[in-house]
N, C-alpha and C. Protein backbone atom coordinates (compact mmCIF):
# COMPACT_ATOMS: atom_id res chain seq x y z
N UNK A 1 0.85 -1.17 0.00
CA UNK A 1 0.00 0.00 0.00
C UNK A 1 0.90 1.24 0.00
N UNK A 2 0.46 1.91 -0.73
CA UNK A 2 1.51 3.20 -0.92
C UNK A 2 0.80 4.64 -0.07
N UNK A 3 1.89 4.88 1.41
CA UNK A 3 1.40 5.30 2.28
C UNK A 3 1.57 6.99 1.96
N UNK A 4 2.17 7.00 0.53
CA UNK A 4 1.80 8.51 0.73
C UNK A 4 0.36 9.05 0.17
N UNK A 5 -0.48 7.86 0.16
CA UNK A 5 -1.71 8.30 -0.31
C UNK A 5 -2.55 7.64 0.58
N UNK A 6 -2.71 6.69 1.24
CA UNK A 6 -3.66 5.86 1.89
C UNK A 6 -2.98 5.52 3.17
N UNK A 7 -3.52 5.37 4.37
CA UNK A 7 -3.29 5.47 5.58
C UNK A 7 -4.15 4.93 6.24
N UNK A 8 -3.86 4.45 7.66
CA UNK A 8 -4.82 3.55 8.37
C UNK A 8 -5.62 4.04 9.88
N UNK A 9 -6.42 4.36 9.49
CA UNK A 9 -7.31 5.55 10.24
C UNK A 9 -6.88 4.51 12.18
N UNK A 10 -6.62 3.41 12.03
CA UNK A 10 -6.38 2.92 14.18
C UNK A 10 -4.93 3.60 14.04
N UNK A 11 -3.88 4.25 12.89
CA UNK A 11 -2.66 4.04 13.50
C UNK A 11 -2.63 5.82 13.80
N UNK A 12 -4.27 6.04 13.86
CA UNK A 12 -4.03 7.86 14.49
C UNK A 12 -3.80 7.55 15.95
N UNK A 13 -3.44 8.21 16.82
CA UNK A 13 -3.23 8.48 18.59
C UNK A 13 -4.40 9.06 18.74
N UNK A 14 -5.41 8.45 19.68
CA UNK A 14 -6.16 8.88 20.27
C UNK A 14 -5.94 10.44 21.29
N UNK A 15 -6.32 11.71 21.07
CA UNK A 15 -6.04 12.77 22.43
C UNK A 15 -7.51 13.36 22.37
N UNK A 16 -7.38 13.53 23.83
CA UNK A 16 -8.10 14.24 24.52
C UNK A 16 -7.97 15.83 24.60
N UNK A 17 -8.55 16.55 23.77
CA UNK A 17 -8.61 17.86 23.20
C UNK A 17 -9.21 18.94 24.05
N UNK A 18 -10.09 18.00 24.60
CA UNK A 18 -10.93 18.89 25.81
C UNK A 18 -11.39 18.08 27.20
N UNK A 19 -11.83 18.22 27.66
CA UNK A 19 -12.37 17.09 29.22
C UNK A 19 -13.40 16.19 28.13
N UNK A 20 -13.59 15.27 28.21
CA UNK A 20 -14.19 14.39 27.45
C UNK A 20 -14.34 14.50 25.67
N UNK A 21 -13.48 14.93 25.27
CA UNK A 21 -13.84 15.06 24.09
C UNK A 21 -12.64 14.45 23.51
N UNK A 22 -12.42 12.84 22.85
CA UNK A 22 -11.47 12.13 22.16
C UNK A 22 -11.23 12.19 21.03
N UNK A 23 -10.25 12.86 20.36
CA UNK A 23 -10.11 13.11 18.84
C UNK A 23 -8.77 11.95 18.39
N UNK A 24 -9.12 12.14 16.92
CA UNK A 24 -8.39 11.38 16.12
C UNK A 24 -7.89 12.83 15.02
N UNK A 25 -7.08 13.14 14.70
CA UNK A 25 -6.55 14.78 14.11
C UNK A 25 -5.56 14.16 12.96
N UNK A 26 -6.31 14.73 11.68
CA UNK A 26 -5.38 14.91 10.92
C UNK A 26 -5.42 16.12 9.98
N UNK A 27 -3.97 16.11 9.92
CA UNK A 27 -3.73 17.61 9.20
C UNK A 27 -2.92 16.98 8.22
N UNK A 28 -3.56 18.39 6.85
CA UNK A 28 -3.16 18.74 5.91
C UNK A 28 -2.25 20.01 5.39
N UNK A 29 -1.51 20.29 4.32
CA UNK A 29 -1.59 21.06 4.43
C UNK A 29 -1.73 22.79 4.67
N UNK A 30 -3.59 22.43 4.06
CA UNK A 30 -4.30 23.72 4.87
C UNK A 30 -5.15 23.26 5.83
N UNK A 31 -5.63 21.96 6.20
CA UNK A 31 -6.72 21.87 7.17
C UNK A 31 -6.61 20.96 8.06
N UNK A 32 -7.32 21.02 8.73
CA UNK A 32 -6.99 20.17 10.38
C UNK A 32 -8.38 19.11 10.34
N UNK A 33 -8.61 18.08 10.00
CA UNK A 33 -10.07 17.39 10.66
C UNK A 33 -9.54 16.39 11.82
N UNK A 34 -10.84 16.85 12.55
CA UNK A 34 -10.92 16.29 13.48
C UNK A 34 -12.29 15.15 13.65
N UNK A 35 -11.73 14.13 14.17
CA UNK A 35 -12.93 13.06 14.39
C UNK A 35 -13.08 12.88 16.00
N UNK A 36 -14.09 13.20 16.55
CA UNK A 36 -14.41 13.02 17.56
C UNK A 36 -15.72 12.00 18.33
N UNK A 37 -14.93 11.44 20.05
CA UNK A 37 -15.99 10.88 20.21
C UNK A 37 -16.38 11.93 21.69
N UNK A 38 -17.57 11.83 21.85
CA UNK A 38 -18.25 12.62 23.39
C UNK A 38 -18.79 12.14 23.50
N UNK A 39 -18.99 11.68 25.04
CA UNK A 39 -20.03 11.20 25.69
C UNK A 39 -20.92 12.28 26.32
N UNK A 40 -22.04 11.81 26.49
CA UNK A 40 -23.33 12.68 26.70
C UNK A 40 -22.93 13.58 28.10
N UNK A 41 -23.37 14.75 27.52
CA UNK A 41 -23.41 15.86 28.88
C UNK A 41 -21.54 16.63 29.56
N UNK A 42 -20.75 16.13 27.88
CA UNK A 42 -19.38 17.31 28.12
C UNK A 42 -19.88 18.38 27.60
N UNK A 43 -19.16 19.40 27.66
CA UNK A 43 -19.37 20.51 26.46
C UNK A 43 -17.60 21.16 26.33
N UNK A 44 -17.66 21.70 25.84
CA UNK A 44 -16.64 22.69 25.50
C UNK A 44 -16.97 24.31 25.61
N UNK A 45 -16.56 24.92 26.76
CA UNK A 45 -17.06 26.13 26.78
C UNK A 45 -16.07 27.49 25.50
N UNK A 46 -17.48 28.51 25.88
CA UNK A 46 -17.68 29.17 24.81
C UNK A 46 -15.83 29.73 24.67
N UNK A 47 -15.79 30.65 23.41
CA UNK A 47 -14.42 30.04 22.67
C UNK A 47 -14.46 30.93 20.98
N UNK A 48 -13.38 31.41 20.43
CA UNK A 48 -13.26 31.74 19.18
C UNK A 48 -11.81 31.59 18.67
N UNK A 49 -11.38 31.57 17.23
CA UNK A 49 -10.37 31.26 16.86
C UNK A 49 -10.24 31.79 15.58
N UNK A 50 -9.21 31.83 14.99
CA UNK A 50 -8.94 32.28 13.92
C UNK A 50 -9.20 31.41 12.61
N UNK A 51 -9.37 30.17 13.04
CA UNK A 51 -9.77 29.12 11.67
C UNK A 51 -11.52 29.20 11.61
N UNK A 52 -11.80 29.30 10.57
CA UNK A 52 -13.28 28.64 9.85
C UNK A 52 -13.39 27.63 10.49
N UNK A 53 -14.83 26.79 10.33
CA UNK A 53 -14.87 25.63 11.26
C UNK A 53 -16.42 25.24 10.83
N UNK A 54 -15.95 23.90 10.17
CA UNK A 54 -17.10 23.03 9.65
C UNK A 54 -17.75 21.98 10.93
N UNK A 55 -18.71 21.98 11.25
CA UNK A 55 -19.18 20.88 12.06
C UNK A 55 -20.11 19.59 11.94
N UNK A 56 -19.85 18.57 11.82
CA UNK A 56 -20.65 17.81 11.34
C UNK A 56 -21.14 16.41 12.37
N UNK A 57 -22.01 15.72 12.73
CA UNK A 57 -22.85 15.22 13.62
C UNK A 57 -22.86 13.92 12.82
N UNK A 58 -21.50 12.75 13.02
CA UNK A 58 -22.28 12.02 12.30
C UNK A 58 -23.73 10.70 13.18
N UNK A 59 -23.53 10.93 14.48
CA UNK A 59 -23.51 10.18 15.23
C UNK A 59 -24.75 10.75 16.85
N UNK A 60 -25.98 10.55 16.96
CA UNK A 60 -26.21 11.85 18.17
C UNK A 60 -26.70 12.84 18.17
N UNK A 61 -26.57 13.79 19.44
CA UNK A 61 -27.44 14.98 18.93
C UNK A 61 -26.01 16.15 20.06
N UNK A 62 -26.17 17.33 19.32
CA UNK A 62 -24.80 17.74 20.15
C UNK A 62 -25.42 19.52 19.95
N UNK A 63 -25.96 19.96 20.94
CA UNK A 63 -26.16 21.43 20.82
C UNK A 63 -24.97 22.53 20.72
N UNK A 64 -24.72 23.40 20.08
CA UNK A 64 -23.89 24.04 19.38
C UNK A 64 -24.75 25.61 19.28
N UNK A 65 -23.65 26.13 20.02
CA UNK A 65 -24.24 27.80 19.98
C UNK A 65 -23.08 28.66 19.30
N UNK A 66 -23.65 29.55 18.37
CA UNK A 66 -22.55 30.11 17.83
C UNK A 66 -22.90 31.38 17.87
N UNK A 67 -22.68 32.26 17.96
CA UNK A 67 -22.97 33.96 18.37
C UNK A 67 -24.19 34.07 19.20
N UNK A 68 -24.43 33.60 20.01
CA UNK A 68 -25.07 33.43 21.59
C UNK A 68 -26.53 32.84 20.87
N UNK A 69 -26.73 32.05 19.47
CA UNK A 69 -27.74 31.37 19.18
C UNK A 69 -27.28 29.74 18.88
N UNK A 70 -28.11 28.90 19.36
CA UNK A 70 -28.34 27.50 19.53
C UNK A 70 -29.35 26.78 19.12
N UNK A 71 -28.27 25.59 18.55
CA UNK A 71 -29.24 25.15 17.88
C UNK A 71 -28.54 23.35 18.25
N UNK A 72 -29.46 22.31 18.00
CA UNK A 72 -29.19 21.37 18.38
C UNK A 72 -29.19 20.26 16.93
N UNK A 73 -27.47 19.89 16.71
CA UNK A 73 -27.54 19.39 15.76
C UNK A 73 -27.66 17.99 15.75
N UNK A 74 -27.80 17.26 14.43
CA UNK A 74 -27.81 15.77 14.53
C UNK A 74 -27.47 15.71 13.12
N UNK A 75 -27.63 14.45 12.57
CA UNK A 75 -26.97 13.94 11.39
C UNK A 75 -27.38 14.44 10.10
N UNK A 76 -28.57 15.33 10.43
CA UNK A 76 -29.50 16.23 8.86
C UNK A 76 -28.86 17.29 9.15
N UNK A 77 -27.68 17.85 9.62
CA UNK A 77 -27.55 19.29 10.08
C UNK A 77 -26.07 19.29 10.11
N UNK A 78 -25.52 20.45 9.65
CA UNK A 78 -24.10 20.84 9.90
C UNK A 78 -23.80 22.56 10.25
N UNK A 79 -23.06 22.98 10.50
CA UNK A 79 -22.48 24.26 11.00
C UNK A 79 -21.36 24.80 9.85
N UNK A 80 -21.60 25.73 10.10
CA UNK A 80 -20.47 26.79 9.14
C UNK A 80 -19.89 27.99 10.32
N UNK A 81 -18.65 28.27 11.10
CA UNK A 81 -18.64 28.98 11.98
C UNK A 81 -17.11 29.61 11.20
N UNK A 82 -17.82 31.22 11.24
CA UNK A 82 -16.54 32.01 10.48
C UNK A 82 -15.50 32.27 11.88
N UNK A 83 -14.40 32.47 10.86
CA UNK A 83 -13.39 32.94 12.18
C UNK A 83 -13.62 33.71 13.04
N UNK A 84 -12.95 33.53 14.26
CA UNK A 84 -13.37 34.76 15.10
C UNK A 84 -14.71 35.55 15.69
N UNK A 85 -15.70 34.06 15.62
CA UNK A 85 -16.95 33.70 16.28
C UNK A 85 -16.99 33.10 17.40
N UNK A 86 -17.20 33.88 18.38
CA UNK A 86 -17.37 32.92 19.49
C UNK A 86 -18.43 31.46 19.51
N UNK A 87 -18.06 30.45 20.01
CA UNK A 87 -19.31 29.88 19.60
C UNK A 87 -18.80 28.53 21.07
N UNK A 88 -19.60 27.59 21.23
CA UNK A 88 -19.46 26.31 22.25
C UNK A 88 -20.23 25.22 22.00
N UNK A 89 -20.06 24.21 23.01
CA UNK A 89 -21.45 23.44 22.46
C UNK A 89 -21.44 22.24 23.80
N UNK A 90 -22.57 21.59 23.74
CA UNK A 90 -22.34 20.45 24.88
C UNK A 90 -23.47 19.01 23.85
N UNK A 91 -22.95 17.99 24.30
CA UNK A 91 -23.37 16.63 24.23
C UNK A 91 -24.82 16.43 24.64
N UNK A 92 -25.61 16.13 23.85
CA UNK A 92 -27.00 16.18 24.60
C UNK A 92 -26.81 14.67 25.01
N UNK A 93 -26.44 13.53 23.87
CA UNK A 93 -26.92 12.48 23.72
C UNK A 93 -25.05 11.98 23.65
N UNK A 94 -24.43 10.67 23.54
CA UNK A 94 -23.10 10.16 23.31
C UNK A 94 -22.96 10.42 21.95
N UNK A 95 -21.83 10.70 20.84
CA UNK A 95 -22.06 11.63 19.65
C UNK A 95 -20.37 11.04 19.00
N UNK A 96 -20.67 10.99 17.72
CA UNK A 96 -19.57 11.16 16.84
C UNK A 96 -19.57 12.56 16.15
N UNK A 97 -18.70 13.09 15.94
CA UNK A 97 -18.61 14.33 15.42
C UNK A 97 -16.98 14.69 14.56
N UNK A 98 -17.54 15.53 13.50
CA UNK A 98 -16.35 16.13 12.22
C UNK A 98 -16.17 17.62 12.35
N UNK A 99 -14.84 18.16 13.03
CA UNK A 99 -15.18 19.47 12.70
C UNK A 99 -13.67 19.44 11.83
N UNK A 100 -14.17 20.13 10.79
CA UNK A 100 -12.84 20.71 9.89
C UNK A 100 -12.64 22.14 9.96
N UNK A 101 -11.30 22.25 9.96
CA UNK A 101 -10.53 23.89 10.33
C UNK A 101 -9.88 23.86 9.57
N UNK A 102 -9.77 25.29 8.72
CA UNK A 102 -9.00 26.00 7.66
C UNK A 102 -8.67 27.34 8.54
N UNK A 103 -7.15 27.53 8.27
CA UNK A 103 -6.55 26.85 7.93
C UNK A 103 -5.94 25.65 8.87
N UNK A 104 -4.73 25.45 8.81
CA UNK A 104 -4.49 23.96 9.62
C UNK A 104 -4.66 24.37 11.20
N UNK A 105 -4.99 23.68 12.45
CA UNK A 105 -5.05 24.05 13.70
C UNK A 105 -3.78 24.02 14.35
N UNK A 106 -2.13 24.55 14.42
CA UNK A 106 -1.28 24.01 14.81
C UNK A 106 -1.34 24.04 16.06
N UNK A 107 -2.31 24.40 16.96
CA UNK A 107 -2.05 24.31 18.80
C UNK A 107 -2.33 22.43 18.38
N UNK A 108 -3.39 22.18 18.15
CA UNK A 108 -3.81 20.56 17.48
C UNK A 108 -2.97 19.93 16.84
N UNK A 109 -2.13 20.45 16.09
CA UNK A 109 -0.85 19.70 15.67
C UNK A 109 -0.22 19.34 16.58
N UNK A 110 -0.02 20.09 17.86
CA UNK A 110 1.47 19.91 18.79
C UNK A 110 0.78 19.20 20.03
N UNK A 111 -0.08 18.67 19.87
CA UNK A 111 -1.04 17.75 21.07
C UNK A 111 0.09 16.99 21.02
C-alpha cells in the first residue's frame, strides 16, 4: 500500500482535546479534521479562533451555539462557523462528530 496516499485511520493516537472530548486529528496542508468521540453531557465552553470551522454530527445529537444562538444538531444538520466567532457546544446524547478547520489548527498539531 503506498502510504503517501492511503493510511490507516487505528494508527491515528487517540487525544483528549478537551475534558471528554477524544479526537483522532489529521492535518493537511491547509486543514486540520478532526474526528471526535463525546459522551453525553461534556461541552466545550464558549471560545473563538482564527480558523473557519465546519461541524458535522455524524452520530447523536450535540447542541452548538454560535454567536449566543443554539441550535441542536444531529446527522440532517451541519455548522459553518466564520473565524473569530465565538461559539461552544455540549453533548446532549453520546455523539460522533467532524469538525474541519481552515486553515491547519497548529495548537492541534502539537497535542
Amino acid at each position: 500500500m503506498n502510504t503517501t496516499y492511503f493510511h490507516q485511520f487505528d494508527a491515528i493516537v487517540t487525544k483528549e482535546i478537551a475534558p471528554g472530548f477524544f479526537s483522532k486529528l489529521i492535518h493537511t496542508a491547509n486543514n486540520t479534521i478532526n474526528f471526535i468521540e463525546v459522551k453525553a453531557g461534556n461541552s466545550v465552553p464558549d471560545h473563538e479562533h482564527i480558523h473557519e470551522q465546519m461541524s458535522f454530527v455524524l452520530e447523536g445529537q450535540f447542541q452548538l451555539t454560535i454567536a449566543g444562538e443554539a441550535q441542536i444538531l444531529d446527522a440532517s444538520m451541519f455548522a459553518i462557523i466564520p473565524p473569530n466567532v465565538r461559539h461552544s457546544g455540549v453533548a446532549i446524547t453520546d455523539c460522533r462528530l467532524i469538525d474541519v478547520f481552515s486553515p491547519v489548527r497548529e495548537d492541534y498539531r502539537n497535542l
